[in-house]
Protein backbone atom coordinates (compact mmCIF):
# COMPACT_ATOMS: atom_id res chain seq x y z
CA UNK A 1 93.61 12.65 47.59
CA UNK A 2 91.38 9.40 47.00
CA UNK A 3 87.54 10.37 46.10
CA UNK A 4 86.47 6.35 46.11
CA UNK A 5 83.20 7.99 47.46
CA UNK A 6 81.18 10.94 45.96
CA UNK A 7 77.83 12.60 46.90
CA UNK A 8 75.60 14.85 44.75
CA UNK A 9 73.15 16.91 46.12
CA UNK A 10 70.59 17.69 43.78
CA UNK A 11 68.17 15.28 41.69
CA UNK A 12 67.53 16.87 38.57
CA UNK A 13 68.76 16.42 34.96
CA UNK A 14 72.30 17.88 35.69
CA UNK A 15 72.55 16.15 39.08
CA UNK A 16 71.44 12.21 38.13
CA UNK A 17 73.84 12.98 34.80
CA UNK A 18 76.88 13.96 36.75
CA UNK A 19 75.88 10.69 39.58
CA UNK A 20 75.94 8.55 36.66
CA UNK A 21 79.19 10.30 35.49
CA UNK A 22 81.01 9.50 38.80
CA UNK A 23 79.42 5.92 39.06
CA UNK A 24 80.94 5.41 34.98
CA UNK A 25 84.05 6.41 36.89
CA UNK A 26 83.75 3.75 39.22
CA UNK A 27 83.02 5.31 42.45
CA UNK A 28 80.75 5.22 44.74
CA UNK A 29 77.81 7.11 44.41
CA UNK A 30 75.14 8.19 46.94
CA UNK A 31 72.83 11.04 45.07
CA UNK A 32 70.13 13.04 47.30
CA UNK A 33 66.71 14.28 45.63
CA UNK A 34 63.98 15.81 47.55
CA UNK A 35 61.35 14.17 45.16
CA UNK A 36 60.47 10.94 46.93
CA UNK A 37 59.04 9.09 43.74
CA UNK A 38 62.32 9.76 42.22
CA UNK A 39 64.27 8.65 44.68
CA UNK A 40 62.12 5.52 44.68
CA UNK A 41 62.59 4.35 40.82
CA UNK A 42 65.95 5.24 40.69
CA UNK A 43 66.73 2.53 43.63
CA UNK A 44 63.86 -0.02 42.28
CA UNK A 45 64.21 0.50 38.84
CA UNK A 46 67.66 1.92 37.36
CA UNK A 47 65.76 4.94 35.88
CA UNK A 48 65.24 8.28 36.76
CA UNK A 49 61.79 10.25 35.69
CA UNK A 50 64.46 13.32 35.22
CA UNK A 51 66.48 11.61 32.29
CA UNK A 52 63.77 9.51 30.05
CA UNK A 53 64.94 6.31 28.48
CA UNK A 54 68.26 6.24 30.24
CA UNK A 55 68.98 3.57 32.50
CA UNK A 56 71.69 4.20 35.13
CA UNK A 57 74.50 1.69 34.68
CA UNK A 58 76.45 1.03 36.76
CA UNK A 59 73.76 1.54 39.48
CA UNK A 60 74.14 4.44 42.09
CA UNK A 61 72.00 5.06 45.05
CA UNK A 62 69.23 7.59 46.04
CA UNK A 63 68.37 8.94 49.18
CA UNK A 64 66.06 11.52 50.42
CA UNK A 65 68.28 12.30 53.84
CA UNK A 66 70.18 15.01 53.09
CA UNK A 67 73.02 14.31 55.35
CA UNK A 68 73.43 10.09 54.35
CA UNK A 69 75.07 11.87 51.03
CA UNK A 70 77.54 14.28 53.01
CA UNK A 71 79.52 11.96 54.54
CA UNK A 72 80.93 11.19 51.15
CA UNK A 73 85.08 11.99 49.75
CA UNK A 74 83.49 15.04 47.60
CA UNK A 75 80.15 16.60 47.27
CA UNK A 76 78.81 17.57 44.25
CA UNK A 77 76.67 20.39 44.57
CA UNK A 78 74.21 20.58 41.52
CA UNK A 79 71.14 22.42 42.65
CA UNK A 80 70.02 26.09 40.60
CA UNK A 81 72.50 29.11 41.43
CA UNK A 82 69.66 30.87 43.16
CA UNK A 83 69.22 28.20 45.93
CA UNK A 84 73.36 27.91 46.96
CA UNK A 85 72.89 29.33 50.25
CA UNK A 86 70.05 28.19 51.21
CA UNK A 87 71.66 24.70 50.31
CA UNK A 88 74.76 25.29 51.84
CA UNK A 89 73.20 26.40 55.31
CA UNK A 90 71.65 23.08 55.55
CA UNK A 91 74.35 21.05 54.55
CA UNK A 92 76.55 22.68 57.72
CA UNK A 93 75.91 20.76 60.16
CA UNK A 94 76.87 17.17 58.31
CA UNK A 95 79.73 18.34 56.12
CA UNK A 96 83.17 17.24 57.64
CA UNK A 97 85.83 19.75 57.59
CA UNK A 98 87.88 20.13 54.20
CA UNK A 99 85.57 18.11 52.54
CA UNK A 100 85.91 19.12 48.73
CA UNK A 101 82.40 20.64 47.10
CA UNK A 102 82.07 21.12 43.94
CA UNK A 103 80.03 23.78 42.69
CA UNK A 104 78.09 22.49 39.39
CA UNK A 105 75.55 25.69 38.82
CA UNK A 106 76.04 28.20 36.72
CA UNK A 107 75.37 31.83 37.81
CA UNK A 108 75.78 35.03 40.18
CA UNK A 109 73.43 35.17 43.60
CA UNK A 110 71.13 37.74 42.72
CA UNK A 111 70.39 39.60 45.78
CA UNK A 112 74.40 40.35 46.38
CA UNK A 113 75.88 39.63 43.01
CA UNK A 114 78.66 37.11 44.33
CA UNK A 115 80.54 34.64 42.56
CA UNK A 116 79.13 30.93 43.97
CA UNK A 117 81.89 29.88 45.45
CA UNK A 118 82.03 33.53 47.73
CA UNK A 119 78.17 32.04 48.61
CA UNK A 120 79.67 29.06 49.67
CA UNK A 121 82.79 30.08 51.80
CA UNK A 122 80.26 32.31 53.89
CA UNK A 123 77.57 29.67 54.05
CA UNK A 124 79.30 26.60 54.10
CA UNK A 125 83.08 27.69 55.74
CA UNK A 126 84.46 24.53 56.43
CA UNK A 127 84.00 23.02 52.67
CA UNK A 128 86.78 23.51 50.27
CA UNK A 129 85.44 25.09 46.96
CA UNK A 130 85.65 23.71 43.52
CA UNK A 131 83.82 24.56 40.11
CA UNK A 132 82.72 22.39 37.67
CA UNK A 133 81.68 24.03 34.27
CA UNK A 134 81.80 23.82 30.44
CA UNK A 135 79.92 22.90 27.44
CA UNK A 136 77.64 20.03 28.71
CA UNK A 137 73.88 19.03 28.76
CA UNK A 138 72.75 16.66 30.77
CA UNK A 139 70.84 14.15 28.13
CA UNK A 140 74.56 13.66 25.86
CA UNK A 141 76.61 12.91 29.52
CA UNK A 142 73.88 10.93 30.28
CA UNK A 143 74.14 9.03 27.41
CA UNK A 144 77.70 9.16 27.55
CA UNK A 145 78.25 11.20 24.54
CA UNK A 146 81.39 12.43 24.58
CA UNK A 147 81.93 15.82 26.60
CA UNK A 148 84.81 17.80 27.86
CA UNK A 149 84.43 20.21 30.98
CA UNK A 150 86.58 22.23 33.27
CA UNK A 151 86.95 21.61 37.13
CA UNK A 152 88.41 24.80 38.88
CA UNK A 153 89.99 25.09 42.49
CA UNK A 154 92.55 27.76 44.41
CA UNK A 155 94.11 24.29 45.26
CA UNK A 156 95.60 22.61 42.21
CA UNK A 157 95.74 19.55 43.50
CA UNK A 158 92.43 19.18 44.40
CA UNK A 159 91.64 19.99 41.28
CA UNK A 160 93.58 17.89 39.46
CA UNK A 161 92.46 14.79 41.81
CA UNK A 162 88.74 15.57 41.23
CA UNK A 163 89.40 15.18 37.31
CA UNK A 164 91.04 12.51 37.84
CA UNK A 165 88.11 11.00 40.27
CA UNK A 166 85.33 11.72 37.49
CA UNK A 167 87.11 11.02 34.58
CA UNK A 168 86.19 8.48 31.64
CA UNK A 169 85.98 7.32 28.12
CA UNK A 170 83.17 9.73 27.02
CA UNK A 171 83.63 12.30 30.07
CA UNK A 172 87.06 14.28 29.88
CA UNK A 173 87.79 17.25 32.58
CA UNK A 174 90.43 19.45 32.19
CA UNK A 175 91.85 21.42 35.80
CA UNK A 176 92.53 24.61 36.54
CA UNK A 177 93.34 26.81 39.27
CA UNK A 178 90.90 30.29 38.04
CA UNK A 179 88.31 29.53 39.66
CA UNK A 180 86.62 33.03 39.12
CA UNK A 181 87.31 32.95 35.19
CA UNK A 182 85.70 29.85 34.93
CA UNK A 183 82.61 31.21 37.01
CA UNK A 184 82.13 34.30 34.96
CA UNK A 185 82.20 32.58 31.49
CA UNK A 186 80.18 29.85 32.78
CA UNK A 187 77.11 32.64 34.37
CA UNK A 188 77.43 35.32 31.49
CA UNK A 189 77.10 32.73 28.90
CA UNK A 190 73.63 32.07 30.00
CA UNK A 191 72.43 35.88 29.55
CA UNK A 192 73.99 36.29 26.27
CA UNK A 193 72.32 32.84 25.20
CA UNK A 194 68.75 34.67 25.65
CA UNK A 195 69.17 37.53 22.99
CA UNK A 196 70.95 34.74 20.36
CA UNK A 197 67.54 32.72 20.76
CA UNK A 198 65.37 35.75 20.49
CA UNK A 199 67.36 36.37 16.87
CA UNK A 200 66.17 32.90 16.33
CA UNK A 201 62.65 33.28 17.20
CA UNK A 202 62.22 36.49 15.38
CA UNK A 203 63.98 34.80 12.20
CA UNK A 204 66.55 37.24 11.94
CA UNK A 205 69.32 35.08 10.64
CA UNK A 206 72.27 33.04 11.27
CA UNK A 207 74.64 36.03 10.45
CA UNK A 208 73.09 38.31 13.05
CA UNK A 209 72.98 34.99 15.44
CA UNK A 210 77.38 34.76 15.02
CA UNK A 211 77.81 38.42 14.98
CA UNK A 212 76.26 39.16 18.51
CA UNK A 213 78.12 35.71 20.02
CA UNK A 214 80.79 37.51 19.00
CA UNK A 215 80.20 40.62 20.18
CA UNK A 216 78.83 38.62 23.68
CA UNK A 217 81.98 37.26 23.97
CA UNK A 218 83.76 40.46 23.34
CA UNK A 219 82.10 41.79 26.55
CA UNK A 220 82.61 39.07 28.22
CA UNK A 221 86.21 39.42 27.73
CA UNK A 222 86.44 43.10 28.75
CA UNK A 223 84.50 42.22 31.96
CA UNK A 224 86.67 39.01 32.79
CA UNK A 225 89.90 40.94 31.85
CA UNK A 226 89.28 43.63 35.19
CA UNK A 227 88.89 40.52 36.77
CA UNK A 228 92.06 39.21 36.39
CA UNK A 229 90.48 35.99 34.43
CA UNK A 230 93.28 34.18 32.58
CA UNK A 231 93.23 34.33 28.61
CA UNK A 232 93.42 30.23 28.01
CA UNK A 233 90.50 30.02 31.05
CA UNK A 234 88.35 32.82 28.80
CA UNK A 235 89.25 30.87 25.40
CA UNK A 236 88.48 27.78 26.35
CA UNK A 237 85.74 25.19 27.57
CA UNK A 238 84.12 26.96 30.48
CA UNK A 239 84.14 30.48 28.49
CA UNK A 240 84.11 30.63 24.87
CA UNK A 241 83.36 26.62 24.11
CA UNK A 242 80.23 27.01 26.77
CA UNK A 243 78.92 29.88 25.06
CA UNK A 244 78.93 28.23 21.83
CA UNK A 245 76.84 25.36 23.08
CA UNK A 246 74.29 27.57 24.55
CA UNK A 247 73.53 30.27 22.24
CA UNK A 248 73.43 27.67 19.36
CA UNK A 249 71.21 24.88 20.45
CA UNK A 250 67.59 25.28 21.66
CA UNK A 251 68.17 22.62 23.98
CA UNK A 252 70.06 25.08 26.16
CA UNK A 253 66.97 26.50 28.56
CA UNK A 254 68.29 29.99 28.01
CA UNK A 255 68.47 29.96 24.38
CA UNK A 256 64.61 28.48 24.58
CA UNK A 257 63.52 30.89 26.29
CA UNK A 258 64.96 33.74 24.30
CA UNK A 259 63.49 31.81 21.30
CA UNK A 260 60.35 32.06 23.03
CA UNK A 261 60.94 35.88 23.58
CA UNK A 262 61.44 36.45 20.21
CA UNK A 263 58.21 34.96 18.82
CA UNK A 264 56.38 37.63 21.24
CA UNK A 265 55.40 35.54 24.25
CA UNK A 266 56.39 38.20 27.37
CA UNK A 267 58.31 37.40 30.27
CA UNK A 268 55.62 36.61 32.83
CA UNK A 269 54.53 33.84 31.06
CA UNK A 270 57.48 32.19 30.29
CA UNK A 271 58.71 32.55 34.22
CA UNK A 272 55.11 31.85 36.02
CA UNK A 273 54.60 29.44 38.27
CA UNK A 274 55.27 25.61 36.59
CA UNK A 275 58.10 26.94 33.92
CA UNK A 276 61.32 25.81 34.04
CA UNK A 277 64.14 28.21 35.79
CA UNK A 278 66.18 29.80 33.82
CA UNK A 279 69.51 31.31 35.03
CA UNK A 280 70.40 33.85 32.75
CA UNK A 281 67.31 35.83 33.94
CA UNK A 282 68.41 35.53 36.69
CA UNK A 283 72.03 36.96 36.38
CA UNK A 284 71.50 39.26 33.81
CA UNK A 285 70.70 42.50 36.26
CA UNK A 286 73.26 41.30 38.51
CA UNK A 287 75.83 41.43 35.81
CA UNK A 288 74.68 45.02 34.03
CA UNK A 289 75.73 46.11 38.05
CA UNK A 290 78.71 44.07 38.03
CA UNK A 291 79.81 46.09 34.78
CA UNK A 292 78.64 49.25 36.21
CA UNK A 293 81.27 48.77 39.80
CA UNK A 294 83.71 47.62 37.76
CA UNK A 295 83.22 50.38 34.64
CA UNK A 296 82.88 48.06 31.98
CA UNK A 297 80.22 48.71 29.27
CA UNK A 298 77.74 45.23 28.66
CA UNK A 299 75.58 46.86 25.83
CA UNK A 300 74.38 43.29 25.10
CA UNK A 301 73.78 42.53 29.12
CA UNK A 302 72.38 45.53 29.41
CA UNK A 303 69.69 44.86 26.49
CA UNK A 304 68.77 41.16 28.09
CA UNK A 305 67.84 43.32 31.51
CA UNK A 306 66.02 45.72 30.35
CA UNK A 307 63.63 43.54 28.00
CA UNK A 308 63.24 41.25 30.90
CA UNK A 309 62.71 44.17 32.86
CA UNK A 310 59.77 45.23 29.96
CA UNK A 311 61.31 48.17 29.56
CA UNK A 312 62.39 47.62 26.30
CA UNK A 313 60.81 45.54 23.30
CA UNK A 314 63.04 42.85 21.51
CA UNK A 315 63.11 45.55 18.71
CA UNK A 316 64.00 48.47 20.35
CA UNK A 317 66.89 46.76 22.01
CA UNK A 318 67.84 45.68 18.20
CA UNK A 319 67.47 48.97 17.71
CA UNK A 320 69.87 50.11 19.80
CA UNK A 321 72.48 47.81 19.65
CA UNK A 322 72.54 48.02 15.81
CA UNK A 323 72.67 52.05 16.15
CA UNK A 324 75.34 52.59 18.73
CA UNK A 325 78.37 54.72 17.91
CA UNK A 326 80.94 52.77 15.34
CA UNK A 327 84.60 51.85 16.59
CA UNK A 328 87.39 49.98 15.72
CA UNK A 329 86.71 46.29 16.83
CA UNK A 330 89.96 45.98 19.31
C-alpha cells in the first residue's frame, strides 16, 4: 500500500499539524478548511492563522472544495468527534471505495454513544477505518517536537503502511490492530482530564491531582477490560501515556476547562457561544451510560456528569468520591 498522496479534512490546530506532519513525511498534501481566509494564507503565505508563528515547510496545499482533498491515497479525518457524521455524509459521494480514513478525534457520538469508527462504517461504508491517537498537541507536532502516537486498524497492514506513510524524525507512530482500545483510552481520557484541572483550580494539590489519575485510569481499565481492550493497547500511548498528557498540562482544552471549573466559573459560561469545544463534556454522559450497559462502576465519570449537569458542586462531588466505601485497591 503506497500513500504518496494524503488528504486532511479539517483546518484547525490538529488538522494543519497533522498536514504538516504528512508533508515532513514527504507526501503529498492537499488539506481542506471551510475558513476561506485560512485557506488563503496558508497557499500565499506558508502560515496558518490556526498555528501562530509556524511556517509550514515543506509547503502543502489548501482548498476549500471538499471533494479536491478526497481523491487522495488516505484521508485524514480531523474535525471534533461531535461533527463525524455529519462529515462523513458529505464526504460519500467523492470518497473512492477502500480508500483508508483515518479517524484523528477523540470521543464517543453523543446522541448514540458509538465508538467513531461505528459512526463512520454507517455513514461513510465504503471507507476503510483507521484511528489515530496518543499523547500529542498540535503546537509541539507542529513544531516538530518530538511525539509518539498510535495508528489503529482491523487490517494490520493498513496500519502498519499508514505509520509508515506519516512517519519522521520528530513524529514516531506505533500500529496496532485494537482499534476499540485505542478509542476508549483516547475519549475517556478527556473526561477524566476535567476533574484533574478542577483539583488544580481549586488548589487542592499535586497529591490529590496523581491519586485520582490513578484512580481515572483504574476505571478506565475496568471499563476497557469488558471490552475486550488489550493490556499493552490500555498501558500504552493512546491509553495511559494520553491521559498523562492531558490531565497534567493546562494546554490540554479539557484540563483548562476543569481548571476553569474549579476556580467557580459554571458551565454555561465556559461552553456559550464563542468558547472553544471541549470533548470530554461531551463524552462524559455518554460514558456514565456506557458503564451503566456494560455494569461497570465510573465513580469519577459519573462525578464529571453530574457537575456538568449542575447537579452537583465541585465539592460535593469531592465529597463523595473521598467518602465512598474503602476496598482493597485490586
Amino acid at each position: 500500500m503506497k500513500f504518496d498522496r494524503i488528504g486532511v479534512v479539517g483546518g484547525g490546530s490538529w488538522g494543519t499539524a497533522l498536514a504538516l506532519v504528512a508533508a515532513r513525511a514527504g507526501r503529498t498534501v492537499m488539506l481542506y478548511a471551510r475558513d476561506r481566509d485560512a485557506v488563503a494564507a496558508i497557499n500565499k503565505t506558508g502560515q496558518s492563522p490556526r498555528l501562530p508563528g509556524i511556517t509550514l515547510d515543506p509547503p502543502l496545499t489548501a482548498t476549500t472544495g471538499l471533494e479536491e482533498v478526497l481523491g487522495a491515497d488516505a484521508v485524514l479525518l480531523v474535525t471534533p468527534a461531535q461533527t463525524t457524521r455529519k462529515l462523513a455524509l458529505q464526504m460519500r459521494p467523492f470518497l473512492a471505495a477502500d480508500t483508508p480514513v483515518v479517524l484523528c478525534a477523540k470521543g464517543l457520538e453523543h446522541g448514540s454513544g458509538a465508538l467513531l469508527t461505528d459512526v463512520l462504517n454507517d455513514a461513510l461504508p465504503q471507507a476503510t477505518a483507521a484511528v489515530l491517537s496518543g499523547p500529542s498537541f498540535a503546537s509541539d507536532v507542529a513544531q516538530g517536537l518530538p511525539t509518539a502516537v498510535t495508528i489503529a486498524s482491523e487490517d494490520a497492514a493498513l496500519a502498519d503502511n499508514l505509520a509508515r506513510a506519516l512517519a519522521s524524525d520528530s513524529f514516531r507512530p506505533y500500529f496496532s490492530t485494537d482499534v476499540i482500545g485505542v478509542q476508549i483510552g483516547g475519549a475517556l481520557k478527556n473526561v477524566l482530564a476535567i476533574p484533574c484541572g478542577a483539583i488544580v483550580g481549586r488548589g487542592l494539590g499535586a497529591s490529590a491531582q496523581a491519586a485520582l489519575i490513578a484512580r481515572g485510569f483504574a476505571e478506565l481499565s475496568r471499563l476497557a477490560k469488558v471490552m475486550g481492550v488489550r493490556t499493552e493497547t490500555l498501558s500504552g500511548l493512546s491509553g495511559l501515556g494520553d491521559l498523562v498528557l492531558t490531565s497534567s498540562s493546562p494546554q490540554s482544552r479539557n484540563m483548562a476547562f476543569g481548571i476553569e471549573i474549579g476556580r467557580g466559573h459554571s458551565v454555561a459560561e465556559l461552553t456559550g457561544p464563542g468558547t472553544k469545544l471541549v470533548e470530554g463534556v461531551h463524552t462524559a454522559p455518554v460514558a456514565v451510560k456506557l458503564g451503566k450497559r456494560r455494569g461497570v462502576e465510573l465513580p469519577i465519570c459519573e462525578a464529571v456528569a453530574a457537575v456538568l449537569e449542575d447537579t452537583l458542586s465541585v465539592d460535593e462531588a469531592l465529597q463523595m468520591l473521598m467518602s465512598r466505601p474503602l476496598k482493597r485497591e485490586s
